[in-house]
Protein backbone atom coordinates (compact mmCIF):
# COMPACT_ATOMS: atom_id res chain seq x y z
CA UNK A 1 132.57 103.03 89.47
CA UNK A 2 129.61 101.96 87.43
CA UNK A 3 129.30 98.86 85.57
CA UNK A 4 130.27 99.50 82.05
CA UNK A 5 129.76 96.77 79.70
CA UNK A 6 131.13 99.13 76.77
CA UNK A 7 134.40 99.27 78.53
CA UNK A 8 134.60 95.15 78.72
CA UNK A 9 134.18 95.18 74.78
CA UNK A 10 136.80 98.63 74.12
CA UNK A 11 139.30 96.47 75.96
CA UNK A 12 138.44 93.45 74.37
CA UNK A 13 138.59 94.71 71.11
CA UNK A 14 141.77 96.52 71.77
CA UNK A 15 143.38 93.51 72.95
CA UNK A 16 142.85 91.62 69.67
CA UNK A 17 143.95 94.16 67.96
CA UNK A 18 147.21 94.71 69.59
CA UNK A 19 147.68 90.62 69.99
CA UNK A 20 147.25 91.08 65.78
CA UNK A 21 149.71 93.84 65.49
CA UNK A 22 151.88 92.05 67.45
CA UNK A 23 151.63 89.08 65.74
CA UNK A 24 151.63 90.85 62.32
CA UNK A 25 154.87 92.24 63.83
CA UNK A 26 156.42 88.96 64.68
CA UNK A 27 155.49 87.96 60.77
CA UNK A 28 156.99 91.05 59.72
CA UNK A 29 160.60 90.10 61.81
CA UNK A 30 160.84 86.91 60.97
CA UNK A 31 160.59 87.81 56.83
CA UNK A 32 162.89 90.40 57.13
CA UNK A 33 165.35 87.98 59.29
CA UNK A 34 164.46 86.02 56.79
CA UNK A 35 164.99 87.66 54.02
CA UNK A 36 168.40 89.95 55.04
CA UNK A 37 169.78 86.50 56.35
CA UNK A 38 169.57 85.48 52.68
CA UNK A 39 170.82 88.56 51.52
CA UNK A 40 173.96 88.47 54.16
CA UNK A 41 174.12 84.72 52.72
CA UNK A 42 174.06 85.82 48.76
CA UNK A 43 176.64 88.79 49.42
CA UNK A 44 178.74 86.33 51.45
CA UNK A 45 178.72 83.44 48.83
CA UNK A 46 179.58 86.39 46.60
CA UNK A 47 182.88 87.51 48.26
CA UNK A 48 183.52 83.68 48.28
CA UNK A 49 183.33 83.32 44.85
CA UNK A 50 185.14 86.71 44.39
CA UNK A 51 187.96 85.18 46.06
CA UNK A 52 187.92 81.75 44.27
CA UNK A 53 187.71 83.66 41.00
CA UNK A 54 190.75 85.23 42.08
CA UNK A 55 192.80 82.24 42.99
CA UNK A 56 191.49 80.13 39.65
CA UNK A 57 192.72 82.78 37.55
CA UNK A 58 196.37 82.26 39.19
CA UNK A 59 196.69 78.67 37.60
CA UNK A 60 198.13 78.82 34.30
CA UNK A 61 198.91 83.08 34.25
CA UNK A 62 200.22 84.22 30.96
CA UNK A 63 203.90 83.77 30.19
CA UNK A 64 203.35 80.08 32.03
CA UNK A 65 204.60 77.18 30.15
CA UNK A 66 202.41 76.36 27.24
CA UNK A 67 202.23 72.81 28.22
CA UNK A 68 200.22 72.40 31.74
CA UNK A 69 201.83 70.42 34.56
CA UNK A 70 198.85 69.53 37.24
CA UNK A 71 201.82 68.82 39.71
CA UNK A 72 203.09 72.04 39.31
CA UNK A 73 200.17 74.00 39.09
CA UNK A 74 198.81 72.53 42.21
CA UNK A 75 201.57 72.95 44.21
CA UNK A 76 201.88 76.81 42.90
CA UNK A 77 197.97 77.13 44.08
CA UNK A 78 198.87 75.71 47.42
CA UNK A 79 201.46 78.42 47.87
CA UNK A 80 198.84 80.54 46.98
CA UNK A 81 196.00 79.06 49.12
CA UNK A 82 197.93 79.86 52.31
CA UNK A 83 198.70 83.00 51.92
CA UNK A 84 194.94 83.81 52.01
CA UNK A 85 192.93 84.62 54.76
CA UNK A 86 189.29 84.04 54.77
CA UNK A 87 187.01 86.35 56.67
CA UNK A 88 184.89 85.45 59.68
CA UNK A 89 187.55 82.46 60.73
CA UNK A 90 186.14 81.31 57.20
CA UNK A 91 188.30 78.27 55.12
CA UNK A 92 189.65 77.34 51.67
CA UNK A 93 190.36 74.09 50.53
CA UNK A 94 191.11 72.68 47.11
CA UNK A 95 189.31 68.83 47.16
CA UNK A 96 189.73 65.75 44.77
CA UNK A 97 185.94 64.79 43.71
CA UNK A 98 187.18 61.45 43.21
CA UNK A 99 188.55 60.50 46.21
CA UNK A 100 187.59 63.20 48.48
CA UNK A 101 190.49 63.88 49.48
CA UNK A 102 192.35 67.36 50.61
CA UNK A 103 194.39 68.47 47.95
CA UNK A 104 195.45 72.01 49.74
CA UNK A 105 194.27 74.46 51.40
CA UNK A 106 194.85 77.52 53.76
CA UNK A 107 196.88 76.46 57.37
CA UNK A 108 195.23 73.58 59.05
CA UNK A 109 193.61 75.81 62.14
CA UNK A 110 191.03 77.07 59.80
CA UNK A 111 189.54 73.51 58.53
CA UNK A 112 186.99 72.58 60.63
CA UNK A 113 187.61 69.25 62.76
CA UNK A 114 185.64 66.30 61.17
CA UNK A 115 185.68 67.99 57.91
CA UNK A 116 184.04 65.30 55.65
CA UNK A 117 183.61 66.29 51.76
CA UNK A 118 181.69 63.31 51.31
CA UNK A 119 178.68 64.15 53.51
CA UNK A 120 178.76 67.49 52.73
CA UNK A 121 175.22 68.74 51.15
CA UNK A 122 174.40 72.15 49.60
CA UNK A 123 171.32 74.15 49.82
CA UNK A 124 171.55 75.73 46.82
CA UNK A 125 171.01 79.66 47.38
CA UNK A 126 169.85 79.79 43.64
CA UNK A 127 166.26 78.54 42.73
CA UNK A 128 167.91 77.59 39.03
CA UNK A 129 169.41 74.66 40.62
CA UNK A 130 168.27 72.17 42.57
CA UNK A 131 167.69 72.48 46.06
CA UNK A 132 169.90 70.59 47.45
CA UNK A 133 172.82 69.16 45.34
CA UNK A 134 175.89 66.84 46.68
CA UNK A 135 179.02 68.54 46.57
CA UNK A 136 181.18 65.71 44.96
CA UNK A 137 178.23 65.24 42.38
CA UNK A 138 177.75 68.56 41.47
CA UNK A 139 181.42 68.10 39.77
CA UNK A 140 180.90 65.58 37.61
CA UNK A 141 182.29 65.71 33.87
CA UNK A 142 178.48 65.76 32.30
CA UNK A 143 176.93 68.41 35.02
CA UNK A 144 177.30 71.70 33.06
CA UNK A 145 176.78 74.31 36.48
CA UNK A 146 180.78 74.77 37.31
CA UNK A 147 179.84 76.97 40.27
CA UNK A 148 177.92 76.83 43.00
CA UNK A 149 176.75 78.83 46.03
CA UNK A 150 174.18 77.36 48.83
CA UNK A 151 174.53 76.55 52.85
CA UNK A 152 176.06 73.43 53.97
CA UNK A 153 176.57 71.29 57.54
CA UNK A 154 179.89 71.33 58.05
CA UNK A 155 181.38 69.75 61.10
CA UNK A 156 177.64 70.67 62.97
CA UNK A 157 177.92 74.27 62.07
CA UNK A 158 176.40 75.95 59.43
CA UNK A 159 177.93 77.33 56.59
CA UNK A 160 178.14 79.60 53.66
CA UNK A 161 180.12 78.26 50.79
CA UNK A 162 181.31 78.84 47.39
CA UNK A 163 182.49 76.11 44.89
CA UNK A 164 184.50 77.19 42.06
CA UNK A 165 185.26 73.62 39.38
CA UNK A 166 189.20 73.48 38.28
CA UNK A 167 188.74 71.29 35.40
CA UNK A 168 192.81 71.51 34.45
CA UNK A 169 193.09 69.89 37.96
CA UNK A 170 190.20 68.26 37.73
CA UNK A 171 189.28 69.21 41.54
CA UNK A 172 186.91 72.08 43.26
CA UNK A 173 187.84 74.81 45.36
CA UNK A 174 185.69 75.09 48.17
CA UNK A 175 185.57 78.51 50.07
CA UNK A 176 183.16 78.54 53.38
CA UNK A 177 182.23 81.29 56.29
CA UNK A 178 180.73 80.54 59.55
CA UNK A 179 177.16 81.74 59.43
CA UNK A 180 176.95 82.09 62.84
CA UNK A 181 180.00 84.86 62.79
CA UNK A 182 178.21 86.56 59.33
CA UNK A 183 174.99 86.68 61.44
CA UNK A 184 175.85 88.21 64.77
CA UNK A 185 175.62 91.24 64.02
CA UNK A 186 172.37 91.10 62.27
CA UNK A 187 170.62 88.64 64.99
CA UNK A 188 171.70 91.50 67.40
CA UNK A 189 170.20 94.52 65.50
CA UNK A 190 167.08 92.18 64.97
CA UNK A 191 166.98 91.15 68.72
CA UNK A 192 167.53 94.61 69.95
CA UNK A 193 164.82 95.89 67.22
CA UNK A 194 162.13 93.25 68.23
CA UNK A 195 162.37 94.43 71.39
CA UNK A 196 162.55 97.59 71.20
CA UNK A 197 159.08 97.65 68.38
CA UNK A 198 157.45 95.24 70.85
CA UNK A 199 157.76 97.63 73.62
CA UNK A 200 156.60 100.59 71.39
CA UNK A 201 153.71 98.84 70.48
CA UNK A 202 152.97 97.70 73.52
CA UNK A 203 152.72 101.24 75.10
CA UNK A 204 150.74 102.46 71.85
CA UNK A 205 148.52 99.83 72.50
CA UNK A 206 148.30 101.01 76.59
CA UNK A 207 147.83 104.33 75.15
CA UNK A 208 145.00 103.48 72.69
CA UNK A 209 142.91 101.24 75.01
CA UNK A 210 143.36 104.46 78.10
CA UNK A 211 142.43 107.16 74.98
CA UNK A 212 139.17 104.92 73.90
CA UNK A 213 138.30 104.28 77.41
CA UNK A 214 138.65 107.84 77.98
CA UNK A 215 136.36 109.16 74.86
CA UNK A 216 134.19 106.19 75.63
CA UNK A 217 133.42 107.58 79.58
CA UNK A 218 132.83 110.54 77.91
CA UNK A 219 130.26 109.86 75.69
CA UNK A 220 129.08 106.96 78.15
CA UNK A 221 128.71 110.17 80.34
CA UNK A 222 126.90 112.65 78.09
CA UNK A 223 124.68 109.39 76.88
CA UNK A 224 123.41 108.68 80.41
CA UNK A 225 122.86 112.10 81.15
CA UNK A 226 120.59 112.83 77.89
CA UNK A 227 119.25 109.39 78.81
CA UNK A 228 118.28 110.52 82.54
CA UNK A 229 116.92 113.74 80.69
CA UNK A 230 114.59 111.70 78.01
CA UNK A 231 113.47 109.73 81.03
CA UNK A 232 113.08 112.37 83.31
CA UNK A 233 110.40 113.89 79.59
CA UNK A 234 109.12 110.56 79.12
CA UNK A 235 108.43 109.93 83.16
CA UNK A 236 106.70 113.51 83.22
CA UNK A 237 105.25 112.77 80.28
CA UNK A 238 103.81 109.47 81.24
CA UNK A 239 102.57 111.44 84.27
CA UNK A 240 100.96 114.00 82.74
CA UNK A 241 98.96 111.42 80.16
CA UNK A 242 97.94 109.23 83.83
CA UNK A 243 96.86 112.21 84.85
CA UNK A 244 94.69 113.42 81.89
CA UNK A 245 93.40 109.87 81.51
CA UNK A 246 91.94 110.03 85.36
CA UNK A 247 90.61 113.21 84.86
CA UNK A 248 88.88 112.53 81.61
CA UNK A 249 87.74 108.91 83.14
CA UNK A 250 86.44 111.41 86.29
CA UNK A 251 85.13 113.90 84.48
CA UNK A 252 82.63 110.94 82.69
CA UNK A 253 81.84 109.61 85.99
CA UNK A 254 81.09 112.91 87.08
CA UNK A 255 78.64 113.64 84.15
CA UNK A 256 76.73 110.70 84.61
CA UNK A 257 76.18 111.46 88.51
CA UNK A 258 75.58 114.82 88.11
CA UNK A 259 72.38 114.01 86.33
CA UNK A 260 71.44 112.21 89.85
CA UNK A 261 72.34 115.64 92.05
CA UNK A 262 74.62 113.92 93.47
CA UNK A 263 78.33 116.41 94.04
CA UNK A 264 81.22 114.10 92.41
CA UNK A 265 82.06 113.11 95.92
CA UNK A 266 80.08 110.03 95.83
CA UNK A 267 82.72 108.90 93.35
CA UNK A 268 85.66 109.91 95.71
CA UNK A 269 84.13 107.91 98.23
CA UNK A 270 83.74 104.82 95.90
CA UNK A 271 87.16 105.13 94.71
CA UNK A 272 88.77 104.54 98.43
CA UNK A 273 86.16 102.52 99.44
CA UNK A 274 86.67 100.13 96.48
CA UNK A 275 91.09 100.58 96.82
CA UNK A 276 90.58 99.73 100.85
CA UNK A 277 88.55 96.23 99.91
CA UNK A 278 90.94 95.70 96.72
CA UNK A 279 94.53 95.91 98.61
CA UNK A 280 93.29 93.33 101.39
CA UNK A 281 92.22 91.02 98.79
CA UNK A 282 95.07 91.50 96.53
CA UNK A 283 97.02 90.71 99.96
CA UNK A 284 95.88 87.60 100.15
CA UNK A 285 95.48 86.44 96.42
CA UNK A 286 99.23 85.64 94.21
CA UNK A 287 97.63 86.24 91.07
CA UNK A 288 96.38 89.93 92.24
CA UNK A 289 98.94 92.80 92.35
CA UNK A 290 99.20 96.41 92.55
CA UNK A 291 98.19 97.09 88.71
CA UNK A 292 94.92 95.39 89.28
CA UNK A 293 94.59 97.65 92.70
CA UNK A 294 94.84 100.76 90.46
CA UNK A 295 93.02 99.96 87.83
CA UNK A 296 89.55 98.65 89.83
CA UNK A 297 89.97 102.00 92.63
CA UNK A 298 89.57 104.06 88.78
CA UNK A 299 87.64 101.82 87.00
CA UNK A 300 84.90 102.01 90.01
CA UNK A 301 84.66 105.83 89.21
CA UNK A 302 82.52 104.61 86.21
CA UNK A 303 80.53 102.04 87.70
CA UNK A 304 77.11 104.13 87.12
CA UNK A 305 77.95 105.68 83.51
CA UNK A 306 75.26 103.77 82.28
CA UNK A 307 72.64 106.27 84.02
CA UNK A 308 73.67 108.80 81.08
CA UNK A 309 70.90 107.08 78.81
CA UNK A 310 68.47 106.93 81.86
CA UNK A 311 65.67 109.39 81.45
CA UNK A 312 66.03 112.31 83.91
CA UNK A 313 62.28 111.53 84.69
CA UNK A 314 62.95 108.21 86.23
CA UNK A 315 66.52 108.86 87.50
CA UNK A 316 65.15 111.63 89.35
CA UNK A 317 62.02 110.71 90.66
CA UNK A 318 62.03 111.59 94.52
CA UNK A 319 58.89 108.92 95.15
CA UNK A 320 59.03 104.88 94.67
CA UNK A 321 59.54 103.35 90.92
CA UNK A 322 57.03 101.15 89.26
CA UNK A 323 58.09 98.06 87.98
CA UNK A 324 58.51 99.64 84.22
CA UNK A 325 60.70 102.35 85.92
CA UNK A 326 62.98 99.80 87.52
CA UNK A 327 63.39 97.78 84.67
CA UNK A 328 64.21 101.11 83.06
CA UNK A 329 66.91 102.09 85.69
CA UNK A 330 68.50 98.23 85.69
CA UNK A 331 69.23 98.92 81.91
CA UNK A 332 71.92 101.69 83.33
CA UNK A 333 74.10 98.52 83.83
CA UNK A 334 73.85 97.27 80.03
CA UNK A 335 74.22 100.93 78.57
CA UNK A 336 77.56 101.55 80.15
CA UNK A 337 78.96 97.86 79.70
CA UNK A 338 78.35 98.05 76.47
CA UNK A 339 79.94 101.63 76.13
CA UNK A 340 83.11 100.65 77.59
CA UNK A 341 83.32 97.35 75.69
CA UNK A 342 83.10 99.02 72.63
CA UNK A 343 85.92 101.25 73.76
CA UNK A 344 87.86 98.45 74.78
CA UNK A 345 87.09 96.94 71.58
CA UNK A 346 88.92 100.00 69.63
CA UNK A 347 91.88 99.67 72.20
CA UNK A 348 92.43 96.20 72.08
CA UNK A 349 93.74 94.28 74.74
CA UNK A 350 93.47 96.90 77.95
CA UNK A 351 93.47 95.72 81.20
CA UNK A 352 91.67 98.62 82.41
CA UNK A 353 88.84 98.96 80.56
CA UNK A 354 88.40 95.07 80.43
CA UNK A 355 87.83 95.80 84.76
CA UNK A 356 85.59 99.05 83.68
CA UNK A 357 83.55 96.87 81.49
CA UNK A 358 83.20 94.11 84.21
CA UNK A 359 82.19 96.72 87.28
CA UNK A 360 79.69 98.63 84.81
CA UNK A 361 77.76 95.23 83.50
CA UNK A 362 77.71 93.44 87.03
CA UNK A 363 78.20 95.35 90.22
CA UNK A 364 74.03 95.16 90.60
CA UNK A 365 74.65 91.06 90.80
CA UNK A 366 73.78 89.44 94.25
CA UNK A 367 75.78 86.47 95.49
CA UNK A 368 72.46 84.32 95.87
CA UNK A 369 71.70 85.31 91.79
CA UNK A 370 68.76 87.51 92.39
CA UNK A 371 70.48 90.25 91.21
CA UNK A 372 70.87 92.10 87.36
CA UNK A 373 71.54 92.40 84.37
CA UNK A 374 72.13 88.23 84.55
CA UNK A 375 71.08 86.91 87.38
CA UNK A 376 74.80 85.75 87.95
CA UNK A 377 75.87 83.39 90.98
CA UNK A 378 78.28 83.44 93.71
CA UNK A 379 82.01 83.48 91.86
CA UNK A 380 79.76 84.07 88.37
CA UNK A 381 80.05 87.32 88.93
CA UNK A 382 83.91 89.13 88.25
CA UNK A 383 85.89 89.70 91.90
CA UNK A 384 86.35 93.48 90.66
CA UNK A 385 82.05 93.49 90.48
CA UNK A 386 82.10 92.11 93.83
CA UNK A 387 83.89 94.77 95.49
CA UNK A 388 82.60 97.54 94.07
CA UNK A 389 78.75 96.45 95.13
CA UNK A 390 79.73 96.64 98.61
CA UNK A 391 81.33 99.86 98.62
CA UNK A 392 78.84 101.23 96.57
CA UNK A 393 75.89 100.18 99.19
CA UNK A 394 77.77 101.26 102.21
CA UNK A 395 78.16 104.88 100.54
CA UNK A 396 74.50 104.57 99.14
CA UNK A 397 73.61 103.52 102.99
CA UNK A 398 75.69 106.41 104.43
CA UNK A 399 74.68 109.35 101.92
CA UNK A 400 71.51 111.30 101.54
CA UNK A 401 69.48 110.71 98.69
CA UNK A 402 65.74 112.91 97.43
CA UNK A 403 63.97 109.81 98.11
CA UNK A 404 66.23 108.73 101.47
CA UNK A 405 67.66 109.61 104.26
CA UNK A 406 71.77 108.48 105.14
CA UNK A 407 72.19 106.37 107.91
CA UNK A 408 75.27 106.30 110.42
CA UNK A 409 78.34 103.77 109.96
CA UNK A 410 76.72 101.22 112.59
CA UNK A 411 73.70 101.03 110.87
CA UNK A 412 74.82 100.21 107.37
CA UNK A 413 77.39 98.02 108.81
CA UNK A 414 74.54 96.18 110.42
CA UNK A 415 73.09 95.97 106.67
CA UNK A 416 75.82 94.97 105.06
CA UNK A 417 76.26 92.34 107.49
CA UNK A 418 73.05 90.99 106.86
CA UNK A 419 73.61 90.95 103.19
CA UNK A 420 76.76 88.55 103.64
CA UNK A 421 75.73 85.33 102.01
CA UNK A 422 73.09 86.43 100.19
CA UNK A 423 73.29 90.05 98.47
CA UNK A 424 77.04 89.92 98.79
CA UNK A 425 80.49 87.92 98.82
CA UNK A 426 81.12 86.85 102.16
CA UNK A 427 84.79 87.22 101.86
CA UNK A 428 84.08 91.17 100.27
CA UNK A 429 81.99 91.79 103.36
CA UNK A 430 85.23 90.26 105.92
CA UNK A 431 87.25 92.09 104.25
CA UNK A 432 85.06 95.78 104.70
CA UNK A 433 84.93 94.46 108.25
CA UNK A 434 88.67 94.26 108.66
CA UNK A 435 88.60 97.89 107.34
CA UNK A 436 85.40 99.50 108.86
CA UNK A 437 87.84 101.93 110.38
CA UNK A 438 88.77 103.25 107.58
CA UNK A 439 84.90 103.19 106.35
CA UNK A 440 83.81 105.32 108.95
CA UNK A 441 86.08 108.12 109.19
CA UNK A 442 85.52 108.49 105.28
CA UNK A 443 82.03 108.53 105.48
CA UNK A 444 82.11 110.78 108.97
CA UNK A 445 83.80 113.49 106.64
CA UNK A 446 81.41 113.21 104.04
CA UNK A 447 78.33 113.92 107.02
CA UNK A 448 80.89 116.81 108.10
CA UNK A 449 81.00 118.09 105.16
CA UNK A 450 76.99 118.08 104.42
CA UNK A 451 76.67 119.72 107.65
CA UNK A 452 79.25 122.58 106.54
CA UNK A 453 77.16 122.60 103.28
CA UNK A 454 73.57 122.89 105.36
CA UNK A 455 74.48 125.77 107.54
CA UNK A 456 75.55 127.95 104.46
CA UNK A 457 72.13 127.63 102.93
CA UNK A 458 70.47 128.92 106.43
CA UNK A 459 70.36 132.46 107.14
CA UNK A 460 69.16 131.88 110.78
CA UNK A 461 69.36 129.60 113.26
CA UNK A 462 65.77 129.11 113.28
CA UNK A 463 65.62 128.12 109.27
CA UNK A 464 68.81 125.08 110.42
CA UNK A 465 66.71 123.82 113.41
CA UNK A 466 63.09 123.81 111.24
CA UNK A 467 65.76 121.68 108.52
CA UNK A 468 67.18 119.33 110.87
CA UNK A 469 63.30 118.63 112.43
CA UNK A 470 61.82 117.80 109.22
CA UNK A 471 65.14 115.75 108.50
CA UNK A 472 64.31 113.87 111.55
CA UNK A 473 60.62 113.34 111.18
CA UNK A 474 61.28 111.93 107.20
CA UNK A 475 63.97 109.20 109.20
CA UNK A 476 61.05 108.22 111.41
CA UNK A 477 58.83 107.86 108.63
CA UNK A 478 61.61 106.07 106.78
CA UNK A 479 62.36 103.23 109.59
């Protein structure tokens, strides 16, 4: 399976968001446990007080003696304190704030052990009142609340409880129910519903993150196959402008050495010979690579496109040049520098033309500095200059010209040999020599095809054999 770095984030971002549900989830219990615990606390302070209403209303019932008797009374309300059962194994007690003592209550069982009125503490359920009021206090003649509701610690177990004031007996009645037993059934149906959310949401969340991975291979899919399309248009597309761009840059060259009768191969020739010298250099040279390879084997095609603003009656002159002449033909190297600089100048930085500019102004330098435009010396001249004058003598050497005959591969080696040092780079000319080869069999195809070329122009065999004499006698003169 592919890398994916979109599926890292889906399931990244689906795992916060299900941690935040979750979490929003656990929020969400704990309020509503919370807040129905409160509720189940209110409604069970309420059937306390229900109860303790009930029972207060017993002392002193109508047709009682006018005249109150505490003794009485309380030993009526203990009668009917026992007869009352308190839900949730709850208790009722009637308590002397004084003394804080046990006045009555329901049968002994139902008190818890270590009952202590003294420590006992209410949370008050109602934000009226305090928070948290002693229960003996809370009783006292000046304290105008005469009921109370809250939670309490009684005996190490929470409570709910009710206390009702019985100012004729100047005591409390105290009604309280486990919490513990009022809660059970709630912190079940909580427990049971945490669960069974958490495991809802978990799956949703399973189901979400598989659904967006799903859509997201989809579209990941259909993206990288539009993408291999684009690239696929942009690649042919690239291809198509590389190959317009040669052809226009050969199509120059061409011009400019068709005004020397010369067939476009010459710059054929050039190109390989100068890509040969430029891959062994590059070879052995880290700051050379296969760019600058490509770009010099093009960029020699236009080596001579100065010779466009040569006059035709110079360029083409089949006998020696005067000195005026020469000096005319050396200016082909300024012309077409200064053509292609002024092109690069519009382009900006190219790395192309800047190597077209360099083999145009100085592939006519010699290593020794007798050479032109500038009379440049040894490493003076560009490496990209350097190369291309070799190839271009050997193919001058090995090609027929109006005014010369070619010579064979040994013989303009031997020339080029002699020019090591002093016409040329020594390392250009090791590096031809480590490729002569190559040099040969090029130019061997070129004389091949000349030949090919000769015998179409002769009708007979006796018009080819009269050619190839007088090519012979015009060598002889030649050497």
């Amino acid at each position: 399976m592919k890398n994916k770095p979109g599926w890292l984030i889906v399931i990244l971002i689906s795992s916060v968001q299900l941690a935040l549900l979750l979490f929003a989830v656990m929020m969400l219990s704990s309020w509503f446990h919370t807040q129905t615990e409160e509720t189940i606390g209110q409604r069970t302070c309420n059937d306390n007080r229900t109860l303790a209403q009930q029972v207060t209303r017993s002392l002193n019932p109508p047709g009682s003696p006018k005249k109150f008797d505490p003794d009485s009374e309380l030993e009526r309300l203990s009668k009917k304190i026992e007869t009352i059962t308190v839900p949730n194994g709850g208790f009722i007690a009637v308590i002397n704030p004084q003394s804080a003592q046990i006045l009555c209550s329901a049968p002994e069982a139902a008190i818890p052990e270590n009952f202590d009125p003294e420590n006992i503490k209410l949370n008050m359920l109602s934000k009226s009142l305090e928070a948290q009021v002693d229960l003996l206090r809370s009783v006292a003649p000046n304290n105008r609340h005469r009921h109370f509701d809250g939670r309490a610690d009684i005996a190490g177990r929470e409570h709910f409880v009710s206390v009702e004031f019985l100012p004729k007996l100047n005591a409390i009645l105290m009604l309280g129910q486990p919490a513990k037993h009022s809660m059970t059934g709630l912190t079940d149906l909580i427990a049971n519903t945490q669960q069974l959310v958490f495991t809802a949401i978990l799956l949703l969340g399973l189901v979400s993150i598989s659904l967006i991975m799903s859509i997201l291979n989809r579209s990941y899919q259909k993206t990288e196959s539009i993408t291999e399309v684009l690239e696929s248009k942009v690649t042919q597309r690239e291809s198509e402008l590389l190959r317009t761009k040669n052809a226009v840059i050969f199509g120059l060259a061409k011009l400019a050495e068709s005004r020397d009768n010369d067939t476009g191969e010459h710059l054929e020739r050039i190109r390989s010979y100068v890509t040969i010298i430029a891959k062994d250099v590059a070879s052995r040279r880290e700051e050379l690579d296969d760019e600058w390879v490509r770009n010099l084997g093009l960029a020699s095609s236009l080596h001579d496109i100065g010779k466009v603003g040569v006059p035709d009656s110079i360029l083409l002159k089949p006998g020696p040049l005067t000195m005026e002449e020469r000096a005319v033909i050396e200016l082909h190297t300024v012309i077409g520098g200064e053509c292609l600089e002024a092109i690069q100048m519009r382009l900006g930085n190219n790395s192309f033309m800047h190597t077209a500019k360099q083999v145009a102004f100085f592939h006519h330098e010699r290593w020794d500095g007798s050479g032109y435009p500038h009379g440049l010396k040894e490493e003076e001249t560009p490496l990209s200059a350097r190369i291309v004058a070799v190839a271009d003598v050997y193919d001058a050497l090995t090609s027929k010209r109006p005014y010369k005959t070619s010579f064979g591969h040994f013989e303009s080696r031997a020339i080029i040999i002699s020019g090591s040092g002093s016409q040329f780079d020594p390392e250009i000319v090791d590096a031809f020599l480590r490729h002569e080869d190559e040099f040969r069999k090029i130019s061997e195809c070129q004389i091949e095809t000349e030949n090919r070329t000769k015998r179409k122009q002769f009708a007979t065999p006796e018009d080819l054999i009269k050619s190839l004499t007088d090519q012979n006698a015009e060598s002889q003169a030649m050497v």
